[in-house]
C-alpha atoms as a PDB file:
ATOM      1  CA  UNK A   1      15.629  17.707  -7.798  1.00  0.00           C
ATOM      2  CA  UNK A   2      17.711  14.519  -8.101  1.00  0.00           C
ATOM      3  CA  UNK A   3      17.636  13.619 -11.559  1.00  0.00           C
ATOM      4  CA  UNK A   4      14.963  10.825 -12.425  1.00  0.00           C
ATOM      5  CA  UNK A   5      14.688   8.056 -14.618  1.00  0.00           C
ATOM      6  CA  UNK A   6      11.860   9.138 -17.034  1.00  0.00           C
ATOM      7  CA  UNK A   7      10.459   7.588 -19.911  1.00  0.00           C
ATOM      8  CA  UNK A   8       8.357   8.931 -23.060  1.00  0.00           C
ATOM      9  CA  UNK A   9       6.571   7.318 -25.976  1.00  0.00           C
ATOM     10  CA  UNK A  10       8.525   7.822 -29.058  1.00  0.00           C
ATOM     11  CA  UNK A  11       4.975   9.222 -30.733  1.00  0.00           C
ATOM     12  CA  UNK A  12       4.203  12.807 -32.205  1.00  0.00           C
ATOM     13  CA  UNK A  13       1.135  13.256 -29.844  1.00  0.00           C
ATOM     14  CA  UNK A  14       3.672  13.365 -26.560  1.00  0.00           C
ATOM     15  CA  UNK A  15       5.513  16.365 -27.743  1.00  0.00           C
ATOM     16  CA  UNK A  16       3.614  18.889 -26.074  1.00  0.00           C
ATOM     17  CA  UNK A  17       3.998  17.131 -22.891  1.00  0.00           C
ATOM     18  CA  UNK A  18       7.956  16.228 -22.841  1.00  0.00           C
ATOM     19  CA  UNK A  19       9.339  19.054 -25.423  1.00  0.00           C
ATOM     20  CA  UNK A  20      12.032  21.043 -23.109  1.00  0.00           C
ATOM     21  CA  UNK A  21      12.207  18.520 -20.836  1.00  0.00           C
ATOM     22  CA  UNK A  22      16.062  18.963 -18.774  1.00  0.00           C
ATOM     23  CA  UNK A  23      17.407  16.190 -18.751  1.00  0.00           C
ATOM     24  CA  UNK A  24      17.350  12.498 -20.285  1.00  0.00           C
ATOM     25  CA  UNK A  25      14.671  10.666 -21.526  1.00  0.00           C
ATOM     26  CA  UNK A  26      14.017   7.522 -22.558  1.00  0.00           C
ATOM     27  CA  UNK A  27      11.720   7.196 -25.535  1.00  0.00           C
ATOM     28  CA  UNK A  28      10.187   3.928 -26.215  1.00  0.00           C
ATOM     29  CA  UNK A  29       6.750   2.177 -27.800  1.00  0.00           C
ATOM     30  CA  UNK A  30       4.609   2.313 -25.004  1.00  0.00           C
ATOM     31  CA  UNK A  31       4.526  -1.665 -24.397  1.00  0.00           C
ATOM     32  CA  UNK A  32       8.048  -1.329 -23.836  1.00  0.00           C
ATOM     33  CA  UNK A  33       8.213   1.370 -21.407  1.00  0.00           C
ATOM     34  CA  UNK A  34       5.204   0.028 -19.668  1.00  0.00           C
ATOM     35  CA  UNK A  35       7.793  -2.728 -18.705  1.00  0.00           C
ATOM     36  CA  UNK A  36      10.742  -0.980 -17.700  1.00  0.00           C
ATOM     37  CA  UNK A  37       8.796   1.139 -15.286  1.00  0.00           C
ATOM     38  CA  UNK A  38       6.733  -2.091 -13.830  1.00  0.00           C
ATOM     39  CA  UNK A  39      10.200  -4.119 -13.696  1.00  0.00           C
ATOM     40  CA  UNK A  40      11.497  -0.591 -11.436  1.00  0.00           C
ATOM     41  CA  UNK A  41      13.544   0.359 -14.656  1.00  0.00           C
ATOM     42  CA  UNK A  42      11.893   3.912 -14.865  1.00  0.00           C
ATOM     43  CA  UNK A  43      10.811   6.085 -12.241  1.00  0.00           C
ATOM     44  CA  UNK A  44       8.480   7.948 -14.262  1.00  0.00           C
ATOM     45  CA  UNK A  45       6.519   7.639 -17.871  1.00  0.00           C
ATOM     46  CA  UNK A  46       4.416   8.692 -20.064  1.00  0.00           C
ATOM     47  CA  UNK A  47       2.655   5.424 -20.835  1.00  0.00           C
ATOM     48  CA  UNK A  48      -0.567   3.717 -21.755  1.00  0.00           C
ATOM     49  CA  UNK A  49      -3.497   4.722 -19.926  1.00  0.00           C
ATOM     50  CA  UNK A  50      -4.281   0.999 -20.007  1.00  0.00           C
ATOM     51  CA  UNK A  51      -0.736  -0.233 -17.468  1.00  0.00           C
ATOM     52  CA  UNK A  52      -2.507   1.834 -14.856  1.00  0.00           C
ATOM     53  CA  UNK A  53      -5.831  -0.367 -14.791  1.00  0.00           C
ATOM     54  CA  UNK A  54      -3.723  -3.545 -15.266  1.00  0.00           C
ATOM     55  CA  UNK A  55      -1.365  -2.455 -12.447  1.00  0.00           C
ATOM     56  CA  UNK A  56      -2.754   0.565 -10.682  1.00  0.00           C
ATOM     57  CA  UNK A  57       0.231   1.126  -7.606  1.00  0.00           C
ATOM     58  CA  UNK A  58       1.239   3.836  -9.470  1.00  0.00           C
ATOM     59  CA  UNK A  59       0.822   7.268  -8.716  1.00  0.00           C
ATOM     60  CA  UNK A  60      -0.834   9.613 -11.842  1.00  0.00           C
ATOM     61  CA  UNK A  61       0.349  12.888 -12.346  1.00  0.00           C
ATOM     62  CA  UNK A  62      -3.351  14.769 -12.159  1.00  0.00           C
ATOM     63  CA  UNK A  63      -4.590  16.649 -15.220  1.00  0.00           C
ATOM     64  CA  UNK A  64      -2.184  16.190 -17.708  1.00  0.00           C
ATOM     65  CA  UNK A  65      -2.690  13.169 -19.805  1.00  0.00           C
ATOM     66  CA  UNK A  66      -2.599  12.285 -24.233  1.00  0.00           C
ATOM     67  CA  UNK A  67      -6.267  12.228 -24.721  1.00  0.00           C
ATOM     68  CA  UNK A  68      -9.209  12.942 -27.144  1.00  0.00           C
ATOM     69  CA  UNK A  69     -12.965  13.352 -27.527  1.00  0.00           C
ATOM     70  CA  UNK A  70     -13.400  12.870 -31.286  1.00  0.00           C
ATOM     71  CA  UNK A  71     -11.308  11.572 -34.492  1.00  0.00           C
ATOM     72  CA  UNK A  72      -7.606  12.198 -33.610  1.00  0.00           C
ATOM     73  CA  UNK A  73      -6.327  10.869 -36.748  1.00  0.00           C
ATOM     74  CA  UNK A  74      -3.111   9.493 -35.718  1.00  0.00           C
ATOM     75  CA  UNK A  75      -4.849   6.164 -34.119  1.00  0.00           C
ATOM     76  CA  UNK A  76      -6.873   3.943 -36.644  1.00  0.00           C
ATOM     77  CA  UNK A  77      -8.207   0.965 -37.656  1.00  0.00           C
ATOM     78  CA  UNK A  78      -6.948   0.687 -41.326  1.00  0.00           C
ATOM     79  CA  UNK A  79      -9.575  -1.002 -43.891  1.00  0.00           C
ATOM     80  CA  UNK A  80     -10.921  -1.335 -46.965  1.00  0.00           C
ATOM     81  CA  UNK A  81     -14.548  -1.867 -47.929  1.00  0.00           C
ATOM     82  CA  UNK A  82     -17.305  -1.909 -45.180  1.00  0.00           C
ATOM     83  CA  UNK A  83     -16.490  -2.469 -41.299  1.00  0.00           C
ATOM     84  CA  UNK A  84     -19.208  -5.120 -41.277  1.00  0.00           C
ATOM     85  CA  UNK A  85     -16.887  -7.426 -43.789  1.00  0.00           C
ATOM     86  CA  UNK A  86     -14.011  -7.372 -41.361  1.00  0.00           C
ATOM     87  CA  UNK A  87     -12.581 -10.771 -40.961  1.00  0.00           C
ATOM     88  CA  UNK A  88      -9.378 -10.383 -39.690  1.00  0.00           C
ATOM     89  CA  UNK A  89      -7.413  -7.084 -38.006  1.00  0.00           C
ATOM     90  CA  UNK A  90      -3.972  -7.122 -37.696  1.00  0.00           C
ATOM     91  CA  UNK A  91      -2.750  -5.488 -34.223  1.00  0.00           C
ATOM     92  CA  UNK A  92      -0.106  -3.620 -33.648  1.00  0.00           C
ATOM     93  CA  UNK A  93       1.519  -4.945 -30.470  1.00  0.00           C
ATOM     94  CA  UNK A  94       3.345  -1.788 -29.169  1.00  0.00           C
ATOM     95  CA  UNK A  95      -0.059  -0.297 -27.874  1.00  0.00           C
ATOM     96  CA  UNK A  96      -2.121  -2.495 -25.594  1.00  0.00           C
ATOM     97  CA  UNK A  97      -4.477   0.727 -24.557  1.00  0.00           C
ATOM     98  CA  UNK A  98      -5.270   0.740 -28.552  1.00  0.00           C
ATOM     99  CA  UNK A  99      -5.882  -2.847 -29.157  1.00  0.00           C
ATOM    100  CA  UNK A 100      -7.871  -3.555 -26.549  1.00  0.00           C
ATOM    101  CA  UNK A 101      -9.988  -0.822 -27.070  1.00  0.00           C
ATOM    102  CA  UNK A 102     -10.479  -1.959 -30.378  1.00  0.00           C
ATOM    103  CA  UNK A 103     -11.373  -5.219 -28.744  1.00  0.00           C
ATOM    104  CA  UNK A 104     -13.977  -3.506 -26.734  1.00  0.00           C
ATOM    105  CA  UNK A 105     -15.849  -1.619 -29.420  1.00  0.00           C
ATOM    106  CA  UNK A 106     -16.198  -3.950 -32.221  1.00  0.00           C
ATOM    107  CA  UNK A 107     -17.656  -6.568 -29.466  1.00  0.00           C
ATOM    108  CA  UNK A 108     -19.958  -3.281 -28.519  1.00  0.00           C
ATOM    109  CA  UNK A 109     -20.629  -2.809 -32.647  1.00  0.00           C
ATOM    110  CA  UNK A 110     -22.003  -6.906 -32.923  1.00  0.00           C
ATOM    111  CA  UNK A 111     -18.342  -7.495 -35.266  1.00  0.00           C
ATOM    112  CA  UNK A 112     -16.206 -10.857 -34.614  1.00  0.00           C
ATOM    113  CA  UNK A 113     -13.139 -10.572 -36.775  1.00  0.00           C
ATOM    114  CA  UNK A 114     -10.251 -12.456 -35.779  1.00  0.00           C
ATOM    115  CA  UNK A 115      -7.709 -10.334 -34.420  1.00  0.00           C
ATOM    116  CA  UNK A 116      -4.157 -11.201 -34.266  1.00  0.00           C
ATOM    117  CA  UNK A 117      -0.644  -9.691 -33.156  1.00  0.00           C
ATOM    118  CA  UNK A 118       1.715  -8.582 -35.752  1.00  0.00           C
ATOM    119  CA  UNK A 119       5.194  -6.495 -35.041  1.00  0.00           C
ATOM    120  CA  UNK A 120       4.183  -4.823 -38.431  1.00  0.00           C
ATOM    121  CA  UNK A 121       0.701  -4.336 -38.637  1.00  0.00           C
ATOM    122  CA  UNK A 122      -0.364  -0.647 -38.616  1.00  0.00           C
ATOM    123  CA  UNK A 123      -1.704   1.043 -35.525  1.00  0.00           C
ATOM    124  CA  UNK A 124      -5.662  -0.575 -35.093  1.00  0.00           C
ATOM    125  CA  UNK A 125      -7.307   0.496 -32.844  1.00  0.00           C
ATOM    126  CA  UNK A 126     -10.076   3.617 -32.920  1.00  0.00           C
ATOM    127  CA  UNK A 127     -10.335   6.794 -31.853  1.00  0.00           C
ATOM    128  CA  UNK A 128     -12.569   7.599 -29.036  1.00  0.00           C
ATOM    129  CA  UNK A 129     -15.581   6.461 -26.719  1.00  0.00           C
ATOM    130  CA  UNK A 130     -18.304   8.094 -28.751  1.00  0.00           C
ATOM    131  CA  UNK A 131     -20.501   5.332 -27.642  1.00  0.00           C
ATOM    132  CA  UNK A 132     -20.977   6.664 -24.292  1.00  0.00           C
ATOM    133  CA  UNK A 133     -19.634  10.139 -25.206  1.00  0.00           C
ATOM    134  CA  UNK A 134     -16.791  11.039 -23.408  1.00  0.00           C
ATOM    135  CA  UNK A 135     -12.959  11.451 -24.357  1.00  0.00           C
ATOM    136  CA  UNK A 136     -10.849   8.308 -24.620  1.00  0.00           C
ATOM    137  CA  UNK A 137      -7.491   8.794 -22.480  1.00  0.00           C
ATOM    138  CA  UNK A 138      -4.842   6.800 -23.993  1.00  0.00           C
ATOM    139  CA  UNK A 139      -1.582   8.045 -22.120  1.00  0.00           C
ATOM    140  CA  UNK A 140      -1.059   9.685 -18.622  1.00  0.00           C
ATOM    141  CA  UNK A 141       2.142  10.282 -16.681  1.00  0.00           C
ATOM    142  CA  UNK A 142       2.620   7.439 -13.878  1.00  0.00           C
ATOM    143  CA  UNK A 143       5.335   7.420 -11.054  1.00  0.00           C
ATOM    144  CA  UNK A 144       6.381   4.277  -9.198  1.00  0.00           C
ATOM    145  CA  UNK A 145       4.939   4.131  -5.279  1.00  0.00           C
ATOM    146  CA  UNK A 146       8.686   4.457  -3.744  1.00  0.00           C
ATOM    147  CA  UNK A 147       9.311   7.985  -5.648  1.00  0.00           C
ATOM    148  CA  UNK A 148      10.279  10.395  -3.426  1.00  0.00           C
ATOM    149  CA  UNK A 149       8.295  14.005  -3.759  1.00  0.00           C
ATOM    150  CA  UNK A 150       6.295  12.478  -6.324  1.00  0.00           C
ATOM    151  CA  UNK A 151       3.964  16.525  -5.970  1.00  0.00           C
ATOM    152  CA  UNK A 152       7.322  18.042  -7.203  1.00  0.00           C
ATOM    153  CA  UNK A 153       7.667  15.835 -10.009  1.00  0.00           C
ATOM    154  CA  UNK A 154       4.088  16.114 -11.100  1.00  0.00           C
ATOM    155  CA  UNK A 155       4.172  20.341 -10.530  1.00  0.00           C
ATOM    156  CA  UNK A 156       7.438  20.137 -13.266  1.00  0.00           C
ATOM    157  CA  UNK A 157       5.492  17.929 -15.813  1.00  0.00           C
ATOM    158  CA  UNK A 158       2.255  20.007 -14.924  1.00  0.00           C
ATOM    159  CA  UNK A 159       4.353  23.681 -15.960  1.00  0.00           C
ATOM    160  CA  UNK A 160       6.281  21.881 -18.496  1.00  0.00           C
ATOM    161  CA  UNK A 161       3.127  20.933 -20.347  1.00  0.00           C
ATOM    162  CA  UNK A 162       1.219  24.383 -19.509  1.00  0.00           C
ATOM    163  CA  UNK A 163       4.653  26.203 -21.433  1.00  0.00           C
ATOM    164  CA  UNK A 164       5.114  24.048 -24.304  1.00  0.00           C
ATOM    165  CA  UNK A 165       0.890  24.654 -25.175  1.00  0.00           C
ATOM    166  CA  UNK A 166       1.233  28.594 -24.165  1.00  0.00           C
ATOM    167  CA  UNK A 167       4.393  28.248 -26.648  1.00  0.00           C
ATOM    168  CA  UNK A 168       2.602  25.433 -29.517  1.00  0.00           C
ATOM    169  CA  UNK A 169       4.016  27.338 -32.231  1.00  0.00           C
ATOM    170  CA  UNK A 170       7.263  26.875 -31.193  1.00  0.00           C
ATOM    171  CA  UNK A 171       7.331  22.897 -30.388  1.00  0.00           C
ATOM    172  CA  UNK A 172       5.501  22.745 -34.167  1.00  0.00           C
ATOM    173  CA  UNK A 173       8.542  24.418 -35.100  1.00  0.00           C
ATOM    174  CA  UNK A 174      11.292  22.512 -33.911  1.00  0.00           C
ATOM    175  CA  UNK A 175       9.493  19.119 -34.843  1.00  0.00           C
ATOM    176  CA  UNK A 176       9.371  20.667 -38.782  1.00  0.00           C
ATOM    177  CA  UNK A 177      12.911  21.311 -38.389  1.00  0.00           C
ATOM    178  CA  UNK A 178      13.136  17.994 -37.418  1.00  0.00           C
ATOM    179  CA  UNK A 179      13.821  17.707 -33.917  1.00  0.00           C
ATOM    180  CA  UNK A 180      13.855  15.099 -32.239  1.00  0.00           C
ATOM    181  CA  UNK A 181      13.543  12.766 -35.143  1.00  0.00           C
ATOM    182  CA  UNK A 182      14.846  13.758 -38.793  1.00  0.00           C
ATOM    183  CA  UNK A 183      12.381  11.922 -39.825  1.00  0.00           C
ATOM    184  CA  UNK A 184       8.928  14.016 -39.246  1.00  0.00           C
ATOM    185  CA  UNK A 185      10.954  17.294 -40.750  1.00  0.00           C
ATOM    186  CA  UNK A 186       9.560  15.515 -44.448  1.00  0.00           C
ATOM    187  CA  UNK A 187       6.082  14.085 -43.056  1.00  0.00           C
ATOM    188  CA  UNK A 188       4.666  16.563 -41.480  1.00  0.00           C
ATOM    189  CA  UNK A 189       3.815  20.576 -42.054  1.00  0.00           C
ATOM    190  CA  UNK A 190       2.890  23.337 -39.554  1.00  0.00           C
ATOM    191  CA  UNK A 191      -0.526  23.412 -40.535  1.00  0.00           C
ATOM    192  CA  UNK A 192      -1.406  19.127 -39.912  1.00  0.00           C
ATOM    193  CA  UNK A 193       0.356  20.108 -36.673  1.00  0.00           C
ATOM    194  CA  UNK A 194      -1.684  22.972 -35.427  1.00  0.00           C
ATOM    195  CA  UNK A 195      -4.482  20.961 -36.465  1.00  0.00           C
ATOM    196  CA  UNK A 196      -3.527  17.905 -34.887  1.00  0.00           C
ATOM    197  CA  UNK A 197      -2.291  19.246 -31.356  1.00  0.00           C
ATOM    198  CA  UNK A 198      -5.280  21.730 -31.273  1.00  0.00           C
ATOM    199  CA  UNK A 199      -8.415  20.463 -32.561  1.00  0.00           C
ATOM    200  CA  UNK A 200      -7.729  16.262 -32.373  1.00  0.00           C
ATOM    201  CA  UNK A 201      -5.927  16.411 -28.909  1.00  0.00           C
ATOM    202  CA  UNK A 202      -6.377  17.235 -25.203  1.00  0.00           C
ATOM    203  CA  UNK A 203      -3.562  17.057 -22.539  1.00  0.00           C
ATOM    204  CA  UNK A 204      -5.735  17.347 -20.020  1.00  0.00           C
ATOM    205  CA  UNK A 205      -6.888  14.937 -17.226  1.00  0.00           C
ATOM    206  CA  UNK A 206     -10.106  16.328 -15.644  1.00  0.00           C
ATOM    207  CA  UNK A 207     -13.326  15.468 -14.290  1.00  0.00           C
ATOM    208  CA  UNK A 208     -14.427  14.016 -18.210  1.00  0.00           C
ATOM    209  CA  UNK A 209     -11.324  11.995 -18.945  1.00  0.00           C
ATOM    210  CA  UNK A 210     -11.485  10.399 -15.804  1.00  0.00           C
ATOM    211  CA  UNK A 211     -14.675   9.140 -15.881  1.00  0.00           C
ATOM    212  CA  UNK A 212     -13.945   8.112 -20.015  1.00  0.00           C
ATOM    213  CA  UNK A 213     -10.946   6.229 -18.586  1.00  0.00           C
ATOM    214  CA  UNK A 214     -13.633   4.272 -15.782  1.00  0.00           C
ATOM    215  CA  UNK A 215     -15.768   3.466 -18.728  1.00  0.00           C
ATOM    216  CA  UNK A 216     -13.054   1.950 -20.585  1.00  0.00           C
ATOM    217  CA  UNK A 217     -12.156  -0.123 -17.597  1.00  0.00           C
ATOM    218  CA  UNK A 218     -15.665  -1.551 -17.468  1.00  0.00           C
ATOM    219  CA  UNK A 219     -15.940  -1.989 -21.019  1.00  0.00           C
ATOM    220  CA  UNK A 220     -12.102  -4.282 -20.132  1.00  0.00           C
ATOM    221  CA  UNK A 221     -13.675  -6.207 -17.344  1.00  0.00           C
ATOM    222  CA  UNK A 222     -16.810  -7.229 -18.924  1.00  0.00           C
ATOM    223  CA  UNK A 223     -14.290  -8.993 -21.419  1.00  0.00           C
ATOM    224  CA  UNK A 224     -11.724 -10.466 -18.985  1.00  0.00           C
ATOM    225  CA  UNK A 225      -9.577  -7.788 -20.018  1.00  0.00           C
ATOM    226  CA  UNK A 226      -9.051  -6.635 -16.578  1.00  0.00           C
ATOM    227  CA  UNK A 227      -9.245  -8.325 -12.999  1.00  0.00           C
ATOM    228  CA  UNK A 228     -12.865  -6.616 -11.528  1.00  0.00           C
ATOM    229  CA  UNK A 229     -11.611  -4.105  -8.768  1.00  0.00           C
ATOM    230  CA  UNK A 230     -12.372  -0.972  -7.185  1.00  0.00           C
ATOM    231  CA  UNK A 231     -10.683   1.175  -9.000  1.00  0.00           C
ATOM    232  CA  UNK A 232      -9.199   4.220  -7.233  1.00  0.00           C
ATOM    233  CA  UNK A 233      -6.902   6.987  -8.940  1.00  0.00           C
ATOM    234  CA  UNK A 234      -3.875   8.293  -6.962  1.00  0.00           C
ATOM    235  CA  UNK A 235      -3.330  11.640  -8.219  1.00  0.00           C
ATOM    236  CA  UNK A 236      -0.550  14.032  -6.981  1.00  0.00           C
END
């Protein structure tokens, strides 16, 4: 295979999903890989479930995806005192799947706090669609319409992902040894990790994710979020 162009978000929860990857990679906040594969930058990413319903030419690599369908810890709306006091969130602009559904649910909760961008706010956003129950997908792999052999691309990210979660303990490893980023060797222990990638997460993309991510689409329309379409996923 000719060697792609491929893109990652720079976040813990993606490790299971790139770790062993041969070759390059470009890791990146999702906003900012979301634009380097619409501008033709990238060939293929691991982005924001939400670029897809904004710009859905791309195909999605089927089954594999950063999801979850409870608290996942890692994406929150930060607060003190009760939700219903709220006036103002601060968003954190390098996740548009996050912020607007954060948008989505506090509308769906009767809340109006003002929400505004800020390059330093922490992550707001919540965690799942318990309202309707069903898992909230916030990244899947996408590759760009004019990729050639995009099965053989999606087959490699499909058994990459099936060996790093048949191998978890190992990935947990390297990241508390620090690879990757010298920085998560002193925040995080084996134990949050095991925790995190198997109880909080799924990496799949099935039959219940799918129709979580059509939910959230709705939910986006209903608020001008998203152009009304027929939406149609292009698997491979």
């Amino acid at each position: 295979m000719k060697s792609l162009r491929i893109g990652c978000v720079k976040y813990l929860n993606a490790r299971p999903l790139i770790h062993g990857w041969g070759g390059d990679v470009d890791f990146d906040h999702p906003s900012a890989l979301c634009n380097k594969l619409a501008a033709g930058n990238l060939d293929v990413a691991l982005v924001s479930s939400f670029e897809f319903l904004r710009n859905p030419i791309y195909r999605i690599v089927d089954d594999v995806s950063i999801s979850s369908d409870g608290p996942v810890y890692s994406v929150v709306v930060a607060r003190r005192g009760e939700v219903a006091e709220i006036e103002e969130i601060e968003l954190d602009p390098a996740s548009e799947t996050s912020a607007n559904l954060l948008r989505c649910l506090i509308e769906e909760c009767g809340l109006n706090p003002h929400l505004v961008q800020h390059s330093t706010a922490r992550r707001a956003s919540v965690a799942e669609l318990k309202l309707v129950g069903l898992p909230f997908v916030y990244a899947l792999w996408l590759i760009r319409p004019e990729v050639a052999d995009p099965e053989q691309i999606a087959n490699r990210l499909r058994a990459l992902r099936d060996e790093n979660l048949t191998h978890l303990d190992d990935v947990i490893e390297d990241i508390v040894a620090g690879g990757g980023d010298p920085g998560w060797r002193r925040q995080f222990n084996r134990e949050f990790l095991s925790r995190y990638y198997r109880q909080h997460l799924r990496f799949t993309f099935g039959e219940k994710e799918k129709e979580g991510l059509l939910v959230f689409a709705d939910l986006c329309e209903r608020r001008s979020l998203l152009p009304k379409r027929d939406l149609t996923f292009r698997v491979v």
